[in-house]
C-alpha atoms as a PDB file:
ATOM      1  CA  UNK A   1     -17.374  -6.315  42.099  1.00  0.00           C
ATOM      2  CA  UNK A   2     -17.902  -3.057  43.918  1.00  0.00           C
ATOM      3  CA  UNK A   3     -16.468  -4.692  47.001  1.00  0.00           C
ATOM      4  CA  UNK A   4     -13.470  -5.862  45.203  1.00  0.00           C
ATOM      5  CA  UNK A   5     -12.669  -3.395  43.460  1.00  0.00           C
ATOM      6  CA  UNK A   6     -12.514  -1.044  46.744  1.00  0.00           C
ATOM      7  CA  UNK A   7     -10.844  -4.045  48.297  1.00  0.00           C
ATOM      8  CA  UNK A   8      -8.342  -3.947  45.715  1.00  0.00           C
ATOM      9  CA  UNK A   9      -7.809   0.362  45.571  1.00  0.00           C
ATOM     10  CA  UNK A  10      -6.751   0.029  49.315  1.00  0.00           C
ATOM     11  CA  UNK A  11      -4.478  -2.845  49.388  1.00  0.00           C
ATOM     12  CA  UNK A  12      -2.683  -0.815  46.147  1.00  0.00           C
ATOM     13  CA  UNK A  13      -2.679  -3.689  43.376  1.00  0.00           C
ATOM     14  CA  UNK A  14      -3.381  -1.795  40.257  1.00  0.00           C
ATOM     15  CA  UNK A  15      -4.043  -4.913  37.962  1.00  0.00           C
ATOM     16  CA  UNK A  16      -6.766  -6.097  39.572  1.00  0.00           C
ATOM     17  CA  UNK A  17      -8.146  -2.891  39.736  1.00  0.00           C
ATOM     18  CA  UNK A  18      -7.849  -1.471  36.202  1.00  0.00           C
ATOM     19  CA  UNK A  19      -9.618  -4.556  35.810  1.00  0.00           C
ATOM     20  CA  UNK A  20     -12.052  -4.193  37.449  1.00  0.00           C
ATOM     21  CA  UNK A  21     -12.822  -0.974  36.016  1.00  0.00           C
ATOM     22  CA  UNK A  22     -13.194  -2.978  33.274  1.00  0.00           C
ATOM     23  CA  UNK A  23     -15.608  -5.368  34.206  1.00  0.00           C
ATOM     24  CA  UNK A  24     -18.058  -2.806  35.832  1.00  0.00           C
ATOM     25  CA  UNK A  25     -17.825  -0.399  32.326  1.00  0.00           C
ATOM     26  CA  UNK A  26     -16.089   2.347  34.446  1.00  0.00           C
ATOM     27  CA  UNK A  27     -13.170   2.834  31.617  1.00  0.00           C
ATOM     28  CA  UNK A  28     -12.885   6.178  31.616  1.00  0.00           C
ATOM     29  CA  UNK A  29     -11.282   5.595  35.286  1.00  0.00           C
ATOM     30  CA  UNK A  30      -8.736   3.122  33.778  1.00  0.00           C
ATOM     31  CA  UNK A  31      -6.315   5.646  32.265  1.00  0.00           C
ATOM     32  CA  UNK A  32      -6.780   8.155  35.309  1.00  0.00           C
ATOM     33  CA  UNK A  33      -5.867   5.400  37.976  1.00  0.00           C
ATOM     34  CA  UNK A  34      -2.829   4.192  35.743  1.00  0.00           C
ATOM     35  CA  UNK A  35      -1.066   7.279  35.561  1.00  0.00           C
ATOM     36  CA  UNK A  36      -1.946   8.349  38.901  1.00  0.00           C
ATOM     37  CA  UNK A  37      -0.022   5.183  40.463  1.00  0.00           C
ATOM     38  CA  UNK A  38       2.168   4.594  37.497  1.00  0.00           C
ATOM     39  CA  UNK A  39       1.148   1.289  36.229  1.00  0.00           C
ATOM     40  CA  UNK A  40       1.007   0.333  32.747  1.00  0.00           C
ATOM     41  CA  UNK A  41      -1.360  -2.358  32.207  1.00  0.00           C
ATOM     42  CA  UNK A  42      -0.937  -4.799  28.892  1.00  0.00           C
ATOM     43  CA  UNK A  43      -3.577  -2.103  27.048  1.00  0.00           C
ATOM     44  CA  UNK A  44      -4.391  -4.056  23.634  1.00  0.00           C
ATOM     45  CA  UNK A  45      -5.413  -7.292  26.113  1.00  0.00           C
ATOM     46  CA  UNK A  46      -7.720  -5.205  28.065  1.00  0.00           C
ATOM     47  CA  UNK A  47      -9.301  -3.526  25.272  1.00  0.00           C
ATOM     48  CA  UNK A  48      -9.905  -7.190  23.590  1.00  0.00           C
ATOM     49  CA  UNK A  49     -11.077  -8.000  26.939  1.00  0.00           C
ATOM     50  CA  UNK A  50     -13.395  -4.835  26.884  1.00  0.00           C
ATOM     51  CA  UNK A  51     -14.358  -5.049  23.505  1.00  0.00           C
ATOM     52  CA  UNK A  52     -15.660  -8.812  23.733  1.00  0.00           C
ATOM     53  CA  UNK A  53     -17.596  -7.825  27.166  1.00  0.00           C
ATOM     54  CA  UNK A  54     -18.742  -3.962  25.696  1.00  0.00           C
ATOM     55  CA  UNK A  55     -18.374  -2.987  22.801  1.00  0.00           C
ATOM     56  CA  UNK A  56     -19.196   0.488  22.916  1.00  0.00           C
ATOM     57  CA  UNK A  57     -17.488   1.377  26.072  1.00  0.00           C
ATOM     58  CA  UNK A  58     -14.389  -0.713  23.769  1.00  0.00           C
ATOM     59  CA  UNK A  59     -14.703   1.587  21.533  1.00  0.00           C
ATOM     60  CA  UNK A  60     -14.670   4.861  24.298  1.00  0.00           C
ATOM     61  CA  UNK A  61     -11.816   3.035  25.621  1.00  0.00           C
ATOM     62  CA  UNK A  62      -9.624   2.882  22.207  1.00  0.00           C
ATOM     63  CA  UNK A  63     -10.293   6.332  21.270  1.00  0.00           C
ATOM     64  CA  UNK A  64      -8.858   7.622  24.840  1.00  0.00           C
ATOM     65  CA  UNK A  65      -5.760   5.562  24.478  1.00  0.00           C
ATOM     66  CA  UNK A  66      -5.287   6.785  20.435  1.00  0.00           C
ATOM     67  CA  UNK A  67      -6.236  10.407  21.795  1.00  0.00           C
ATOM     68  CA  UNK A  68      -3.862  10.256  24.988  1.00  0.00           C
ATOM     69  CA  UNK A  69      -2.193  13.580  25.859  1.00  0.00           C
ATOM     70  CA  UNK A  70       1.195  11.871  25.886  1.00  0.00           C
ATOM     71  CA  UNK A  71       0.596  10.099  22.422  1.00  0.00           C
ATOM     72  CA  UNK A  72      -1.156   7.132  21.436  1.00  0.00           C
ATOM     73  CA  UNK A  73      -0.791   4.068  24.069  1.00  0.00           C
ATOM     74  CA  UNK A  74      -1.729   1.563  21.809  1.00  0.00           C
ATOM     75  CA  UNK A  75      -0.976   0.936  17.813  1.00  0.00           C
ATOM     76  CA  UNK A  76      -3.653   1.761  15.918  1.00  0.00           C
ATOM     77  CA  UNK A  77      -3.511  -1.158  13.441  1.00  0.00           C
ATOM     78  CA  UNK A  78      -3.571  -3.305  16.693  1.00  0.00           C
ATOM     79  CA  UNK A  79      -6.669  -1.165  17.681  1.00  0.00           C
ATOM     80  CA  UNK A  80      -8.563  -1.912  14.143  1.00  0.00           C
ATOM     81  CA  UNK A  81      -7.373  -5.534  14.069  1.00  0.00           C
ATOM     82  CA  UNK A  82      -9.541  -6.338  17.539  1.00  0.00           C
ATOM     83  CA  UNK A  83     -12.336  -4.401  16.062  1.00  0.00           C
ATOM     84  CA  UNK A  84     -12.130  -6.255  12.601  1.00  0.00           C
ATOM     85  CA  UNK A  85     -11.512  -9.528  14.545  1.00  0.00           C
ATOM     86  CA  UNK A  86     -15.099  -8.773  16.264  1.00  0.00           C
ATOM     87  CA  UNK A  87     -16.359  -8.092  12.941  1.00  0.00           C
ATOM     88  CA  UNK A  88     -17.171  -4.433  14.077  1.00  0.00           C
ATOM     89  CA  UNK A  89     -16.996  -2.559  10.860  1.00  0.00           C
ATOM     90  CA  UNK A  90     -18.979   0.434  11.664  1.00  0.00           C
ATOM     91  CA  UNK A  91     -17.022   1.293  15.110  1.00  0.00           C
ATOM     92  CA  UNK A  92     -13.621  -0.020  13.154  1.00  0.00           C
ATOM     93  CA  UNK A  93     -15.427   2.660  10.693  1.00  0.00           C
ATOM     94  CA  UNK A  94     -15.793   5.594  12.840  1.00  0.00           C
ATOM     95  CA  UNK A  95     -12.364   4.769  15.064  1.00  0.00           C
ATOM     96  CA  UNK A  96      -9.904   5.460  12.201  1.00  0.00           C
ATOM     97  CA  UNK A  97     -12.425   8.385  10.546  1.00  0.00           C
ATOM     98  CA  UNK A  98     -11.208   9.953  13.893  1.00  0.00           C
ATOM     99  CA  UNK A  99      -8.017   8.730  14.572  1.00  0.00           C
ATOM    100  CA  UNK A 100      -6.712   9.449  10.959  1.00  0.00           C
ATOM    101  CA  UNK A 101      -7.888  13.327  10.890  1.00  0.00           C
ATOM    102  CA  UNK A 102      -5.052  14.650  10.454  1.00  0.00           C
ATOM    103  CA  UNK A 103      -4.102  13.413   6.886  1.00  0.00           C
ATOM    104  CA  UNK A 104      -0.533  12.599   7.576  1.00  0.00           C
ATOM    105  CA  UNK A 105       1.542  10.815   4.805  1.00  0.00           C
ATOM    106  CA  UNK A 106       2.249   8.124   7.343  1.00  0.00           C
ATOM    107  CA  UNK A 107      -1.190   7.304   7.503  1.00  0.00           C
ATOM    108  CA  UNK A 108      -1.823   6.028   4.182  1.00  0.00           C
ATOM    109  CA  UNK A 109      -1.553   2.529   5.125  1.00  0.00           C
ATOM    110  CA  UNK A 110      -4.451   2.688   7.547  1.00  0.00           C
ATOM    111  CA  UNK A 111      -6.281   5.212   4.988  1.00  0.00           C
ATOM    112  CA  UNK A 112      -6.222   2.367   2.775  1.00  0.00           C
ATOM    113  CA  UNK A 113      -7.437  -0.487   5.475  1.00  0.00           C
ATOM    114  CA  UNK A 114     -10.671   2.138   6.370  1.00  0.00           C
ATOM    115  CA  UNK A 115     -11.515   2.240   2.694  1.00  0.00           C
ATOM    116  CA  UNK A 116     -11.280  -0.798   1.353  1.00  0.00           C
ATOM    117  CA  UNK A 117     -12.753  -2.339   4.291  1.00  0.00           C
ATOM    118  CA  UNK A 118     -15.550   0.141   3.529  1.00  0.00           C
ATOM    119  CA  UNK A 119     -15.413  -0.671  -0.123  1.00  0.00           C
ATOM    120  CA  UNK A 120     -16.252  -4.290   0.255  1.00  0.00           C
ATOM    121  CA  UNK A 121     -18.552  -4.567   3.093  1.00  0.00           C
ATOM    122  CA  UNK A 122     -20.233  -0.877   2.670  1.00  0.00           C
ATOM    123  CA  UNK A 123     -19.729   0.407  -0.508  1.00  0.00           C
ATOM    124  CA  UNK A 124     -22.100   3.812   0.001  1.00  0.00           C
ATOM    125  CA  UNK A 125     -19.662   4.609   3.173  1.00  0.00           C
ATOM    126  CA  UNK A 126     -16.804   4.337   1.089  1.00  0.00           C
ATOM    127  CA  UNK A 127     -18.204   6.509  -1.517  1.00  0.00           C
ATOM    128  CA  UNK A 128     -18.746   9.424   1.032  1.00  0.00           C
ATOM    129  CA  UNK A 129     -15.757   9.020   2.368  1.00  0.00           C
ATOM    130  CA  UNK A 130     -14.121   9.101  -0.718  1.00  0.00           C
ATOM    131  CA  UNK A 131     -16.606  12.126  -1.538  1.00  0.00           C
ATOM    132  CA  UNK A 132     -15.445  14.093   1.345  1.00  0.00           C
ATOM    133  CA  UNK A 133     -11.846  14.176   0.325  1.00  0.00           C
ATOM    134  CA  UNK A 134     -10.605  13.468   3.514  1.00  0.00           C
ATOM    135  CA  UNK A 135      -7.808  11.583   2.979  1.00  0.00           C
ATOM    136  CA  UNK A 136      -5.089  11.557   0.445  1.00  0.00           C
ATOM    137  CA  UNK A 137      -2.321   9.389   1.480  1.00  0.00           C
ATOM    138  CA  UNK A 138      -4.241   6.129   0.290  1.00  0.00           C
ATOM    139  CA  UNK A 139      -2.837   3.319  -2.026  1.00  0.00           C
ATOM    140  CA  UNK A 140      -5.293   4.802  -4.894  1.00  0.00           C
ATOM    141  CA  UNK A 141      -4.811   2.169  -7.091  1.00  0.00           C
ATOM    142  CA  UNK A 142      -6.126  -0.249  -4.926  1.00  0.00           C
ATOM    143  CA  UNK A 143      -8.971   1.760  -4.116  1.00  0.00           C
ATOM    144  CA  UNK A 144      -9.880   2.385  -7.397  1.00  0.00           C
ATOM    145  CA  UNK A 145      -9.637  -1.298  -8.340  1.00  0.00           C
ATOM    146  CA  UNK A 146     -12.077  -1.938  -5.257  1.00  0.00           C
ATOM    147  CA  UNK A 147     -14.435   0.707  -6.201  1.00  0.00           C
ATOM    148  CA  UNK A 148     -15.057  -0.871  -9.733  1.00  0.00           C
ATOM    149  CA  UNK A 149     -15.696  -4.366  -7.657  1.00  0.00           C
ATOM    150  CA  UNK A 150     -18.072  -2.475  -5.816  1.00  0.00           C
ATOM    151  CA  UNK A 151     -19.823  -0.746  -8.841  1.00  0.00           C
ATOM    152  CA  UNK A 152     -18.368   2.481  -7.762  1.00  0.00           C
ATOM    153  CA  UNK A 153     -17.543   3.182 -11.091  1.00  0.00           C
ATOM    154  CA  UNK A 154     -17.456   7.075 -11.408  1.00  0.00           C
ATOM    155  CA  UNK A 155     -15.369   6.360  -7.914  1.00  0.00           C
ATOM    156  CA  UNK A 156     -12.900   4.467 -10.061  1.00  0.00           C
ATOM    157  CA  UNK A 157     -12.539   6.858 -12.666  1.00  0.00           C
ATOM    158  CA  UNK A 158     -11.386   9.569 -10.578  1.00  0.00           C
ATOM    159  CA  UNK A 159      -8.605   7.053  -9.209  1.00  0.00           C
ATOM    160  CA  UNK A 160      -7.603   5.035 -12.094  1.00  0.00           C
ATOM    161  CA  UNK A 161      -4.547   6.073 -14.250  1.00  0.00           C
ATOM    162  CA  UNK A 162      -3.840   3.630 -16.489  1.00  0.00           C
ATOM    163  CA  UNK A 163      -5.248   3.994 -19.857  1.00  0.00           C
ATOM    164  CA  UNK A 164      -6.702   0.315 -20.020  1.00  0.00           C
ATOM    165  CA  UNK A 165      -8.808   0.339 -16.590  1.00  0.00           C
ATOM    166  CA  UNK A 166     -10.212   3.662 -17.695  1.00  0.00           C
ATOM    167  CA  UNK A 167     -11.216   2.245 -20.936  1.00  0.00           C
ATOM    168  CA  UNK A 168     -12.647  -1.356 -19.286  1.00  0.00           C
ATOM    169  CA  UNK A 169     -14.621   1.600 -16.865  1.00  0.00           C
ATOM    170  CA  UNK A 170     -15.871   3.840 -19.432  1.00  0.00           C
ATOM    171  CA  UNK A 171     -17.770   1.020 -21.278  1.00  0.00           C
ATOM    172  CA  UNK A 172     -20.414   1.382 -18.378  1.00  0.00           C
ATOM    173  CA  UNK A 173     -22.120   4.735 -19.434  1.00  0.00           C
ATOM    174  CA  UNK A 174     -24.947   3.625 -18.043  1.00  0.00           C
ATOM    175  CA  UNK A 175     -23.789   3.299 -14.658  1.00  0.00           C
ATOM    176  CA  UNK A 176     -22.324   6.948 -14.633  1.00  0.00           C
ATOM    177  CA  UNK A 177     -23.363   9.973 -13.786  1.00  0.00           C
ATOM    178  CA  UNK A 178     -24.647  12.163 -16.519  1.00  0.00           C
ATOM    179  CA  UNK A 179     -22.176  15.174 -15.843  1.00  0.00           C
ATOM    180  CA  UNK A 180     -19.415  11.813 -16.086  1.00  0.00           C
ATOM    181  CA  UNK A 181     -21.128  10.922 -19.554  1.00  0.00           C
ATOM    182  CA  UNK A 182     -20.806  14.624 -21.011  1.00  0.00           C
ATOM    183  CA  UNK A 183     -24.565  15.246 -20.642  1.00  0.00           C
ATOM    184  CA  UNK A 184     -26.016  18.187 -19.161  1.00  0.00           C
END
């Protein structure tokens, strides 16, 4: 592959070495050598292709094209769909706590996707998440209905409005906490 790839830098054919850079884990190169010769390669193929073959240098390689000086290079919904489709919810996990940082209102949609995939397959991630206050763009309702499936229920107080879920909630005394309950 070594031979190949230096095969392929002299005789100039960018595809075949970005991807080679990608079969030899040496993705930090692949952004450098596309700007440098000005080739844009097909980026959500080769980070499937990288995720299936690495998966943490996948996950390197989608926070450097999310993080790009020049703006994001890839969608990141496209991003967390190859990481869900791998069934990668921890990296997925850790991708968007970074990529979503910022709190912008246009990020709710993807606030919501992080917790509710948190919410059903790692409730006690969601919960410090959600503890954190981090975010606050989210669809809440939806969170708070997710955090009652998930027994968060002191979780889906804090999020519920309606007067009905907080009574079907507030049943559960035992599951709250005792500041929740009014004891001290």
């Amino acid at each position: 592959m070594t031979l190949a790839l230096s095969v392929y830098l002299r005789a100039n054919v960018p595809n075949k070495v970005i991807a080679c850079f990608a079969e030899t884990g040496q993705t930090d190169k692949i952004l450098l050598y596309a700007k440098k010769v000005g080739y844009t390669p097909d980026y959500v193929a080769l980070l499937q292709h990288i995720m299936r073959t690495n998966p943490e240098k996948g996950t390197e390689f989608a926070m450097s094209l999310v993080n790009d000086e020049s703006g994001p290079l890839v969608d990141v919904e496209r991003v967390v769909d190859i990481f869900m489709a791998q069934g990668m919810i921890q990296p997925a996990t850790s991708f968007l706590l970074d990529a979503l940082k910022d709190n912008r209102p246009d990020q709710g949609p993807l606030q919501t996707r992080l917790l509710e995939m948190n919410l059903v397959h790692a409730p006690q991630v969601a919960d410090a998440i959600l503890g954190n206050k981090m975010f606050t763009h989210y669809d809440k309702a939806r969170v708070a209905n997710l955090c009652e499936k998930a027994g968060l229920l002191q979780r889906a107080l804090e999020h519920y409005e309606d007067i009905n879920d907080i009574k079907r909630v507030v049943v559960h005394t035992n599951a709250l906490q005792p500041e929740v309950r009014g004891i001290s």
